[in-house]
PDB file of N, CA and C in Angstrom:
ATOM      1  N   UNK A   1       0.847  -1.171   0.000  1.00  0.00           N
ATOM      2  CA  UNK A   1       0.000   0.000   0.000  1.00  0.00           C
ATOM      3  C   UNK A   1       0.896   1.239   0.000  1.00  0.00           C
ATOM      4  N   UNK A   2       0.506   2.051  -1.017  1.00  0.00           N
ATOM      5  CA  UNK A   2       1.635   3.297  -1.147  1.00  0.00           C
ATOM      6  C   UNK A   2       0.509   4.652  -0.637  1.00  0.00           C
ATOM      7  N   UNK A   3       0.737   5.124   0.356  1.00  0.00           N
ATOM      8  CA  UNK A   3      -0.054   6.354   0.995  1.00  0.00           C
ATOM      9  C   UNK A   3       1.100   7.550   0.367  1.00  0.00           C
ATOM     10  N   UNK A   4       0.841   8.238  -0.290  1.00  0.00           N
ATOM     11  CA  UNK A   4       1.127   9.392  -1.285  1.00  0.00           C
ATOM     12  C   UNK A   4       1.034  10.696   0.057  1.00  0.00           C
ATOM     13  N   UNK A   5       1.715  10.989   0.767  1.00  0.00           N
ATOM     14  CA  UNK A   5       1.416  12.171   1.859  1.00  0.00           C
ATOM     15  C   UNK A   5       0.945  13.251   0.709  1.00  0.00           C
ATOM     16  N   UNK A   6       1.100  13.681  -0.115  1.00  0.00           N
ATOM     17  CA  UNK A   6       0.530  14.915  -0.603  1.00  0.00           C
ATOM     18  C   UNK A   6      -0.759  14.730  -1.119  1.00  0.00           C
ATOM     19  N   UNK A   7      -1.162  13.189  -1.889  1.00  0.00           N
ATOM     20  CA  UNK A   7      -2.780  12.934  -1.718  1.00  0.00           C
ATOM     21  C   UNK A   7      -3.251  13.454  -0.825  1.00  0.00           C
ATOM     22  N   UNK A   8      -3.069  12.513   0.753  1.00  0.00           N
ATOM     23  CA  UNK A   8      -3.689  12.809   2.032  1.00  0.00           C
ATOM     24  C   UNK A   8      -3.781  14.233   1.882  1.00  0.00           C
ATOM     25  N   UNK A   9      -2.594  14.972   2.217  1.00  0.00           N
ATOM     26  CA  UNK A   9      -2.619  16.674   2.230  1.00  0.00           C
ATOM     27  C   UNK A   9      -3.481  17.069   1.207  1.00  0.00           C
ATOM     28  N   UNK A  10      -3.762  16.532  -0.078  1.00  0.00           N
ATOM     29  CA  UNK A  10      -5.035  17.302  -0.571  1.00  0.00           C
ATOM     30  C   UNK A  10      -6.405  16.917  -0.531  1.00  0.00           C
ATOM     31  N   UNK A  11      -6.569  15.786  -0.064  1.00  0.00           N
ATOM     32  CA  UNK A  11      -7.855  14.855   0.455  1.00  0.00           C
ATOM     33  C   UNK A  11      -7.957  15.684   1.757  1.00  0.00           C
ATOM     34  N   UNK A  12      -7.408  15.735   3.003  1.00  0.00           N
ATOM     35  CA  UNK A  12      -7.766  16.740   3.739  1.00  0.00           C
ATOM     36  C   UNK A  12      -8.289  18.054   3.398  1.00  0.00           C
ATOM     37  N   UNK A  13      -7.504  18.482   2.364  1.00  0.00           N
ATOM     38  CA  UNK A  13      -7.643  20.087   2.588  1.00  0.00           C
ATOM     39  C   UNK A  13      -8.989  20.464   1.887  1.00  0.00           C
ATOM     40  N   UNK A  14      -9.108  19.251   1.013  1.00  0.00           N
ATOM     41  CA  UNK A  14     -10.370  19.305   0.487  1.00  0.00           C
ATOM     42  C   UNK A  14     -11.790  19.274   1.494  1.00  0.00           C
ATOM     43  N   UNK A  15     -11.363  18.224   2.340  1.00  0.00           N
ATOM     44  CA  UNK A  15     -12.413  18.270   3.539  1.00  0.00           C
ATOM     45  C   UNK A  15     -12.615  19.385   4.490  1.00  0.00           C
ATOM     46  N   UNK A  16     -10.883  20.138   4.976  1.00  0.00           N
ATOM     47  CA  UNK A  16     -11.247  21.094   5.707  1.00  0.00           C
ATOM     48  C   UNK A  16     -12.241  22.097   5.053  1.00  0.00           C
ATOM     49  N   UNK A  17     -12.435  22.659   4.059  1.00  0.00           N
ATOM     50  CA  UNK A  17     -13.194  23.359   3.592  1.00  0.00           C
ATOM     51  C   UNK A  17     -14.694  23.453   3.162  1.00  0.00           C
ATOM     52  N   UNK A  18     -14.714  21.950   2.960  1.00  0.00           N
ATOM     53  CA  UNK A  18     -16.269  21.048   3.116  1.00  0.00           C
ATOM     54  C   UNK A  18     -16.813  21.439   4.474  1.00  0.00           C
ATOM     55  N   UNK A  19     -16.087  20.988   5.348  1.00  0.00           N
ATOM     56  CA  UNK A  19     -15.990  21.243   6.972  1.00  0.00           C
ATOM     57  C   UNK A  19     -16.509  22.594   7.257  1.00  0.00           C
ATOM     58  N   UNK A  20     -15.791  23.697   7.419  1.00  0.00           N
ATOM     59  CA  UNK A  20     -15.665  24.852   7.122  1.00  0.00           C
ATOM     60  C   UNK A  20     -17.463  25.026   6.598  1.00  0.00           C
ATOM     61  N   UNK A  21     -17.946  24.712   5.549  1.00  0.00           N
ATOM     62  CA  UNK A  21     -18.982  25.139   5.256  1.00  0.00           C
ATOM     63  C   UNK A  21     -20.314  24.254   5.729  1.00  0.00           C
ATOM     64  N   UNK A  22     -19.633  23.304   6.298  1.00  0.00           N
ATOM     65  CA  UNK A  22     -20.594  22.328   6.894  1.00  0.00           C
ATOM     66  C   UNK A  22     -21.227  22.971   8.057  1.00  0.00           C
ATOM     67  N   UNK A  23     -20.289  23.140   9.135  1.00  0.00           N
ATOM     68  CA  UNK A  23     -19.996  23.988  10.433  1.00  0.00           C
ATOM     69  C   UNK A  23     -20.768  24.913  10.084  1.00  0.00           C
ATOM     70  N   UNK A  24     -20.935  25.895   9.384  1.00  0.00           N
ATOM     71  CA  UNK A  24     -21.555  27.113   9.345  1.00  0.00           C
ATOM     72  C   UNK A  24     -22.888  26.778   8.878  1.00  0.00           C
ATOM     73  N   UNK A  25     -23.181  25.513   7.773  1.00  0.00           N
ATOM     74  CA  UNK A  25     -24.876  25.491   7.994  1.00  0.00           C
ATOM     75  C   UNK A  25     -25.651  24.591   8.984  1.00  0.00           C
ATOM     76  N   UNK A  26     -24.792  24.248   9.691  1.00  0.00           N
ATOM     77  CA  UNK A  26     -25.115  23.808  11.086  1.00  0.00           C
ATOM     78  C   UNK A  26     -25.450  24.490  12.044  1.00  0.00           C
ATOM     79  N   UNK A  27     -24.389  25.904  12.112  1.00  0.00           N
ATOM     80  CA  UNK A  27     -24.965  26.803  12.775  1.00  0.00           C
ATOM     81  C   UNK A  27     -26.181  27.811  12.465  1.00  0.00           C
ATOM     82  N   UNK A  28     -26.192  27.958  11.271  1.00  0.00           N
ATOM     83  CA  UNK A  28     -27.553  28.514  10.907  1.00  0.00           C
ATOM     84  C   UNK A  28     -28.832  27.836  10.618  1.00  0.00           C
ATOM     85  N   UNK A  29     -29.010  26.105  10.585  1.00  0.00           N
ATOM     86  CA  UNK A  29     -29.910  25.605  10.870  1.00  0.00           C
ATOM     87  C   UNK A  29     -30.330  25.451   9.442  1.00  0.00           C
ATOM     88  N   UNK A  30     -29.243  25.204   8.419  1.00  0.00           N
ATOM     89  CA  UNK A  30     -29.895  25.728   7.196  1.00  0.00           C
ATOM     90  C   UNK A  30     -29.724  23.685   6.570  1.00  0.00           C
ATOM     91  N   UNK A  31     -30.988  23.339   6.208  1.00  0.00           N
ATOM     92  CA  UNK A  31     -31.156  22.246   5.397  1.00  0.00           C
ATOM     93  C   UNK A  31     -30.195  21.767   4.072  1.00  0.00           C
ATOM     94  N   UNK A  32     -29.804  22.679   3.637  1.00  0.00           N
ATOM     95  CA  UNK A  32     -28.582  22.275   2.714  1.00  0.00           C
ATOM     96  C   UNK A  32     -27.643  22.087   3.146  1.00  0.00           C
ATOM     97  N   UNK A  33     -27.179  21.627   4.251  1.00  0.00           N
ATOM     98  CA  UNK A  33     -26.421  20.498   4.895  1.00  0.00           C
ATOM     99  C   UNK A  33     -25.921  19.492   4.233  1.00  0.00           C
ATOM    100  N   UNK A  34     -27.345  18.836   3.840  1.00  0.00           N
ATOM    101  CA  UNK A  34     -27.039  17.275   3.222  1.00  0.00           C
ATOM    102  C   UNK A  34     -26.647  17.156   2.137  1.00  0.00           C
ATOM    103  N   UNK A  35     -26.720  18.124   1.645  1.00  0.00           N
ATOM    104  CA  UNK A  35     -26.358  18.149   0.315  1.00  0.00           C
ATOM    105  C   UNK A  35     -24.455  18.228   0.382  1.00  0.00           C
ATOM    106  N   UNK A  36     -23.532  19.175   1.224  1.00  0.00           N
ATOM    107  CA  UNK A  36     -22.887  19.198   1.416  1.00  0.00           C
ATOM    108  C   UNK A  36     -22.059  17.813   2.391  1.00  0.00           C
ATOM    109  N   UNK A  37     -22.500  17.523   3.319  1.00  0.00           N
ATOM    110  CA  UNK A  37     -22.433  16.174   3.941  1.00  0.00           C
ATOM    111  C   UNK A  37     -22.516  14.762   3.426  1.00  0.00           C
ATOM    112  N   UNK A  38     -23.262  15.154   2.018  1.00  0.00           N
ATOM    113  CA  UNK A  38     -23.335  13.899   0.887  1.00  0.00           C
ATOM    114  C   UNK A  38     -22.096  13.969  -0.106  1.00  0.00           C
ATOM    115  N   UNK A  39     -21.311  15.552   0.151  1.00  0.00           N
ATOM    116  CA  UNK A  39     -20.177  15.591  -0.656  1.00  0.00           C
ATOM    117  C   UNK A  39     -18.811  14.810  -0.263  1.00  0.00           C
ATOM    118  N   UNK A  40     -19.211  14.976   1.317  1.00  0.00           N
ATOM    119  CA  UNK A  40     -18.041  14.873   2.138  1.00  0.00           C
ATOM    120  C   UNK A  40     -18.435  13.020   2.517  1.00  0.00           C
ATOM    121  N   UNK A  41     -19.295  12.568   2.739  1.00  0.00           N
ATOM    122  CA  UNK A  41     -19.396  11.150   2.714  1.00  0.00           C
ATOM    123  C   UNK A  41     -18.544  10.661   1.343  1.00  0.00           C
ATOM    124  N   UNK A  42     -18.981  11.304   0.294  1.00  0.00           N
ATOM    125  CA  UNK A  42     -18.137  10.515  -0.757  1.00  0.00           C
ATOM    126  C   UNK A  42     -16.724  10.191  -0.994  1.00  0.00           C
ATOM    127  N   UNK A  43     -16.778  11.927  -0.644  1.00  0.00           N
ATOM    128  CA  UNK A  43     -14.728  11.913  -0.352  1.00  0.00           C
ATOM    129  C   UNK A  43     -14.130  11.303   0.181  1.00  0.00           C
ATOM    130  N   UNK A  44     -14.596  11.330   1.157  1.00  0.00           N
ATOM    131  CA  UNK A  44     -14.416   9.975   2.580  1.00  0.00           C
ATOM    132  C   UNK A  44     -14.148   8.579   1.757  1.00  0.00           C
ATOM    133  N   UNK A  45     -15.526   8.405   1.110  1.00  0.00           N
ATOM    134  CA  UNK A  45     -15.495   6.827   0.974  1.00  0.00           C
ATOM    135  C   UNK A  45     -14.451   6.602  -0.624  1.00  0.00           C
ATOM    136  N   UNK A  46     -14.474   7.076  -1.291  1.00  0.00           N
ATOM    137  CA  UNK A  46     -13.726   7.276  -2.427  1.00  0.00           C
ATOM    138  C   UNK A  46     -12.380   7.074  -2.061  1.00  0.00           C
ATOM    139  N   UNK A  47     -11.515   8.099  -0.877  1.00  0.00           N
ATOM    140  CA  UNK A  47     -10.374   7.738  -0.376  1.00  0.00           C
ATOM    141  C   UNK A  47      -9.328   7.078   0.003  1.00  0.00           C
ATOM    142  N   UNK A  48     -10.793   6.716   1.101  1.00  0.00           N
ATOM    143  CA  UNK A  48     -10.640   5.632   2.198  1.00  0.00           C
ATOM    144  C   UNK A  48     -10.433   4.405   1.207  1.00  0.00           C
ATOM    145  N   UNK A  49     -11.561   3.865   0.634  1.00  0.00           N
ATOM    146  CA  UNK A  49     -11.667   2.245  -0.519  1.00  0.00           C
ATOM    147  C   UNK A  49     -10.243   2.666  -1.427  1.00  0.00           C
ATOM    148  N   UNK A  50      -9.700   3.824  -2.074  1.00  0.00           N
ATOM    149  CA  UNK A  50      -8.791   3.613  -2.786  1.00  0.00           C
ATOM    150  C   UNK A  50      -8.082   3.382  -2.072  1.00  0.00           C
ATOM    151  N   UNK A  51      -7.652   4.108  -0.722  1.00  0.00           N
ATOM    152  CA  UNK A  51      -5.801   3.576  -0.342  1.00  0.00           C
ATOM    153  C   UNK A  51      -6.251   2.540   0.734  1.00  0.00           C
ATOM    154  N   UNK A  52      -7.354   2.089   0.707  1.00  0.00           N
ATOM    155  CA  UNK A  52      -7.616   0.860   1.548  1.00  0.00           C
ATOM    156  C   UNK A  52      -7.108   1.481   3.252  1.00  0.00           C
ATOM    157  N   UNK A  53      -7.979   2.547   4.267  1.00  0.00           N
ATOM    158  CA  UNK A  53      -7.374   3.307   5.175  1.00  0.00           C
ATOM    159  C   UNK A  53      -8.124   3.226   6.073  1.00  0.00           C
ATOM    160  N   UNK A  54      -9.329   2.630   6.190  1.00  0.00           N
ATOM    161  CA  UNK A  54     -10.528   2.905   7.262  1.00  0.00           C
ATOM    162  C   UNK A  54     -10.246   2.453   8.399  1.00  0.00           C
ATOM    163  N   UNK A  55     -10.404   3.782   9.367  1.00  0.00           N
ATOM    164  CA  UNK A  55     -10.192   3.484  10.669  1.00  0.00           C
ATOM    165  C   UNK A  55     -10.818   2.247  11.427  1.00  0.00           C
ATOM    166  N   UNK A  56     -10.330   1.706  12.565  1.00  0.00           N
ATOM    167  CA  UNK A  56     -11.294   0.981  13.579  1.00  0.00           C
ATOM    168  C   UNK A  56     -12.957   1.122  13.167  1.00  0.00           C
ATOM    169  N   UNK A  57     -13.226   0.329  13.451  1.00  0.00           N
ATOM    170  CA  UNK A  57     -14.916   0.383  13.345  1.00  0.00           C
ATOM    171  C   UNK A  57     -15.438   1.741  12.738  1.00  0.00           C
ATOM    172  N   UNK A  58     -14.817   1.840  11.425  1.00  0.00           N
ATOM    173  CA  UNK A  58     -15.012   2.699  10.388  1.00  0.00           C
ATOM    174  C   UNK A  58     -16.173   3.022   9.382  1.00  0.00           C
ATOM    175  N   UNK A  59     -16.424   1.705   9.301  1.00  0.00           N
ATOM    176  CA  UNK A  59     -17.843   0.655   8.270  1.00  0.00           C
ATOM    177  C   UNK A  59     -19.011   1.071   9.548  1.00  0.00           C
ATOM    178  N   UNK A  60     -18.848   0.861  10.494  1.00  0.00           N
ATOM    179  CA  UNK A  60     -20.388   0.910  11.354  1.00  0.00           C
ATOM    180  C   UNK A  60     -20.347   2.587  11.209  1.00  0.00           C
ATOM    181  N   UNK A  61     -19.469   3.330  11.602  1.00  0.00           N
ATOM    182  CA  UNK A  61     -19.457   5.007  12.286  1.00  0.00           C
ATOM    183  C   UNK A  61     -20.012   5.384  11.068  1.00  0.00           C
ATOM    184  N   UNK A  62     -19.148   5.034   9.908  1.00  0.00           N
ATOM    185  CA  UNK A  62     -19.743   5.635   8.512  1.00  0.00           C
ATOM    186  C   UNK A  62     -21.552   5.219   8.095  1.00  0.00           C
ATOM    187  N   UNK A  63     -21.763   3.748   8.423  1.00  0.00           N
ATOM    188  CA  UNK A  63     -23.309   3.541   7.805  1.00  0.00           C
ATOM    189  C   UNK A  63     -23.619   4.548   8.913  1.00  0.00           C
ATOM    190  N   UNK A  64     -23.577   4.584  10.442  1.00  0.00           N
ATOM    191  CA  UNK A  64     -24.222   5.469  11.102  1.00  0.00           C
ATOM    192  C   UNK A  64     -24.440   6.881  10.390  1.00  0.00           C
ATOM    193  N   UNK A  65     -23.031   7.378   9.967  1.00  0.00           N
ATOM    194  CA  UNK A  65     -23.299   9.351   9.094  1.00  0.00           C
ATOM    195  C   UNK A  65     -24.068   8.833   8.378  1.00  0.00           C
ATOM    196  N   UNK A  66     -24.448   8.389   7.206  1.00  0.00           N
ATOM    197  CA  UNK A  66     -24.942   7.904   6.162  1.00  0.00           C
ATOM    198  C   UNK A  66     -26.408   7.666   6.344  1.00  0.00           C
ATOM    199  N   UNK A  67     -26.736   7.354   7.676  1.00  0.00           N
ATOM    200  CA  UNK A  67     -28.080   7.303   7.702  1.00  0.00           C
ATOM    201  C   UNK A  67     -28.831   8.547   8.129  1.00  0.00           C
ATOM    202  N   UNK A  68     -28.192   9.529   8.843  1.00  0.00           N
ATOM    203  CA  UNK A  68     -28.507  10.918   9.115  1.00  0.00           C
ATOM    204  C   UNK A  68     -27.859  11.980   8.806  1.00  0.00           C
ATOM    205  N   UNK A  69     -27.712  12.106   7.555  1.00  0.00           N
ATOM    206  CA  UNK A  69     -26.324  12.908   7.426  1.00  0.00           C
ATOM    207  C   UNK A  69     -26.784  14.443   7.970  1.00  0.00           C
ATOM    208  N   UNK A  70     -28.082  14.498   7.886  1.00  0.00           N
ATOM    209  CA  UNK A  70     -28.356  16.085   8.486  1.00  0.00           C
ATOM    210  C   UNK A  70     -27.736  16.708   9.656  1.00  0.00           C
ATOM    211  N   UNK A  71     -27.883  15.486  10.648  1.00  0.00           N
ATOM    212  CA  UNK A  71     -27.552  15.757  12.208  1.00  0.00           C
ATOM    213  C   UNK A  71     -26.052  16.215  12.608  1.00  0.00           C
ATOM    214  N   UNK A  72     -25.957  17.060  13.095  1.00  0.00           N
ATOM    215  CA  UNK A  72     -24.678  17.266  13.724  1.00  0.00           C
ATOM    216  C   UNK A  72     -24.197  16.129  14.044  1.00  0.00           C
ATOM    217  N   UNK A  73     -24.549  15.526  15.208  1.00  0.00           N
ATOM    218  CA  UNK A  73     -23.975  14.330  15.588  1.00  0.00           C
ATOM    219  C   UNK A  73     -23.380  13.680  14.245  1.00  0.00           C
ATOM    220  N   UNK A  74     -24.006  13.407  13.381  1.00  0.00           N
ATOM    221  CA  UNK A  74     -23.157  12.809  11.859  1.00  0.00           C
ATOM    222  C   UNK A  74     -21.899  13.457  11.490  1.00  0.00           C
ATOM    223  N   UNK A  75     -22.129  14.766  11.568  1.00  0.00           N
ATOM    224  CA  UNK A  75     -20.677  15.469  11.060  1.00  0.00           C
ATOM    225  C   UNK A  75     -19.776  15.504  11.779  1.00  0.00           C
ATOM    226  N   UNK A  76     -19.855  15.402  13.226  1.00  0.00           N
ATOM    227  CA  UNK A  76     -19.189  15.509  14.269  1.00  0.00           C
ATOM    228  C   UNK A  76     -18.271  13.714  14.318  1.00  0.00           C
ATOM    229  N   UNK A  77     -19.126  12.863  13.838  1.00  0.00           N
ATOM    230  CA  UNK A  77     -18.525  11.788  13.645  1.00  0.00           C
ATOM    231  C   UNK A  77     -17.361  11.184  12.317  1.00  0.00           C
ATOM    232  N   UNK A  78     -17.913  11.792  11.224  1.00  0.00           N
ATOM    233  CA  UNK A  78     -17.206  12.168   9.787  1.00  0.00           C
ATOM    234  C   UNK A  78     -16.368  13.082  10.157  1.00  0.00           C
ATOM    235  N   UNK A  79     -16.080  14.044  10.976  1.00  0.00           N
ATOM    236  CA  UNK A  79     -15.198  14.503  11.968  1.00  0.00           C
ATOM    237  C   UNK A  79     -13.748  13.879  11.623  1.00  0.00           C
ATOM    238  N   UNK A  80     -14.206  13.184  12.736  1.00  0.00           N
ATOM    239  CA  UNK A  80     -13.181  12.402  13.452  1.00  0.00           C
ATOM    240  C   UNK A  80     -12.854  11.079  12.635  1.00  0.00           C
ATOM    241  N   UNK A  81     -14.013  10.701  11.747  1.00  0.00           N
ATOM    242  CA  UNK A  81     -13.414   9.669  10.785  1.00  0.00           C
ATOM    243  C   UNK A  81     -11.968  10.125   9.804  1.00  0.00           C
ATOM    244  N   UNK A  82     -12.139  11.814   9.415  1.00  0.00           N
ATOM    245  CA  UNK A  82     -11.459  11.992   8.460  1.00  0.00           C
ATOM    246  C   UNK A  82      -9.599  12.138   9.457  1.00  0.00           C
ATOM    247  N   UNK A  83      -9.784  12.554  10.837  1.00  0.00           N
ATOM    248  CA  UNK A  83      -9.205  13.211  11.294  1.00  0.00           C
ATOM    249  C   UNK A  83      -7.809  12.042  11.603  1.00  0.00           C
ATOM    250  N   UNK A  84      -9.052  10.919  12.026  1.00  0.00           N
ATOM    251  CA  UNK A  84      -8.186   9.269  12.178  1.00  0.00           C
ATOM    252  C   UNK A  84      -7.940   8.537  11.091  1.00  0.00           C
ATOM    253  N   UNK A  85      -8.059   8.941   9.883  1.00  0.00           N
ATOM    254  CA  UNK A  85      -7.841   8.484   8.838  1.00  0.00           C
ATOM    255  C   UNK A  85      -6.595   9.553   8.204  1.00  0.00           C
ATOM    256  N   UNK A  86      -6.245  10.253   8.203  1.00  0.00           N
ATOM    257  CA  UNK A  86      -5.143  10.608   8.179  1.00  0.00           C
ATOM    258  C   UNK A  86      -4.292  10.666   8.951  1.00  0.00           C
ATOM    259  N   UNK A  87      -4.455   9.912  10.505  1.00  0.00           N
ATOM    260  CA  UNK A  87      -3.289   9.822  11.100  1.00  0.00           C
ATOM    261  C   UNK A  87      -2.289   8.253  10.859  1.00  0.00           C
ATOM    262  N   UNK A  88      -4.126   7.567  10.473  1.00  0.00           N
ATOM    263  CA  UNK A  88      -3.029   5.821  10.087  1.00  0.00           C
ATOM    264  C   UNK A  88      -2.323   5.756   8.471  1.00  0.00           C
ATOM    265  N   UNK A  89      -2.749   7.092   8.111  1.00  0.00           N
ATOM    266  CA  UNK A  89      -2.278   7.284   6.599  1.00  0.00           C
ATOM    267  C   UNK A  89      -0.485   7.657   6.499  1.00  0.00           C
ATOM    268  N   UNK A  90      -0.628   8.661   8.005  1.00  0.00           N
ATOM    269  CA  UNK A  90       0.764   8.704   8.028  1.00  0.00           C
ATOM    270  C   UNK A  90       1.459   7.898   9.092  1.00  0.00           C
ATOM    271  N   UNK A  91       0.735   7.001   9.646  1.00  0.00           N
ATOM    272  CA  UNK A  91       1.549   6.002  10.548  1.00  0.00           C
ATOM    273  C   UNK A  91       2.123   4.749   9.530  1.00  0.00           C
ATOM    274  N   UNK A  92       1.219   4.253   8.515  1.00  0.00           N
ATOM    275  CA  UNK A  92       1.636   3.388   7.041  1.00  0.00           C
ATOM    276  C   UNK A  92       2.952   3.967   6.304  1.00  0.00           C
ATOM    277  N   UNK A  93       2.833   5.312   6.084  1.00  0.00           N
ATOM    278  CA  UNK A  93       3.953   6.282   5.566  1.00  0.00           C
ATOM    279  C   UNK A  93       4.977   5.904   6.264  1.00  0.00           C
ATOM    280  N   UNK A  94       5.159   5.962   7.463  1.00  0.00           N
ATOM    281  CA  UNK A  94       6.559   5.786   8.596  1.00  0.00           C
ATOM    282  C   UNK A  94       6.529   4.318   8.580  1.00  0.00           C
ATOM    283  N   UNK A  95       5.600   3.314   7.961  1.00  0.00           N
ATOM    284  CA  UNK A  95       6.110   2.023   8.690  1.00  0.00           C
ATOM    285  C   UNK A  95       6.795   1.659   7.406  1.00  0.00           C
ATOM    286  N   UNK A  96       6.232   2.051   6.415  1.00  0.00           N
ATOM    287  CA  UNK A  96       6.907   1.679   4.907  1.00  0.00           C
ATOM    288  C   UNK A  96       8.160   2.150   4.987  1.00  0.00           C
ATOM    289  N   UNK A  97       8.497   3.101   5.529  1.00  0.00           N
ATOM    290  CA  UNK A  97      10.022   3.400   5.320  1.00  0.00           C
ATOM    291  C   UNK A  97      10.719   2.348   5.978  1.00  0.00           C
ATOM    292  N   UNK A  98      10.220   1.978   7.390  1.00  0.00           N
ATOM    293  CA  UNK A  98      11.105   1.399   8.026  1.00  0.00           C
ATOM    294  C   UNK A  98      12.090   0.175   7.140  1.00  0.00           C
TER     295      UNK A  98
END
């Protein structure tokens, strides 16, 4: 498995900004959420299945976003999926060198 650190770095940065606008129609209560949260599920899963990366009990957390993607609680979990998915992206990076 070859984890590309500058993929990751643009697979993130792509999310922080998804994020970024997620966060803000969360705070305004605004329904086009899902529409945005359906962007960021994909990215996720597109990623994740290519460099083969999914965190711990990754498959359940994700059907969980997937079934509510409106709810905070969902984004707050896609969160932390993306957040732990780039840390085993660069823990693979350091083991390959070894």
């Amino acid at each position: 498995m070859n984890v590309d650190q500058l993929a990751v770095n643009e697979w993130f940065a792509e999310w922080e900004q998804l994020q970024q606008t997620i966060h803000t129609l969360h705070q305004e209560r605004d329904a086009n959420v899902v529409v945005h949260m359906r962007k960021a599920i994909a990215l996720f899963e597109n990623f994740v299945t290519d460099e083969n990366l999914m965190p711990t009990n990754g498959q359940e957390r994700l059907t969980f976003v997937k079934s509510r993607p409106a709810q905070y609680a969902c984004y707050r979990q896609l969160d932390e999926l993306f957040k732990e998915t780039k840390k085993r992206a660069a823990r693979l990076r350091i083991q390959q060198k070894k």
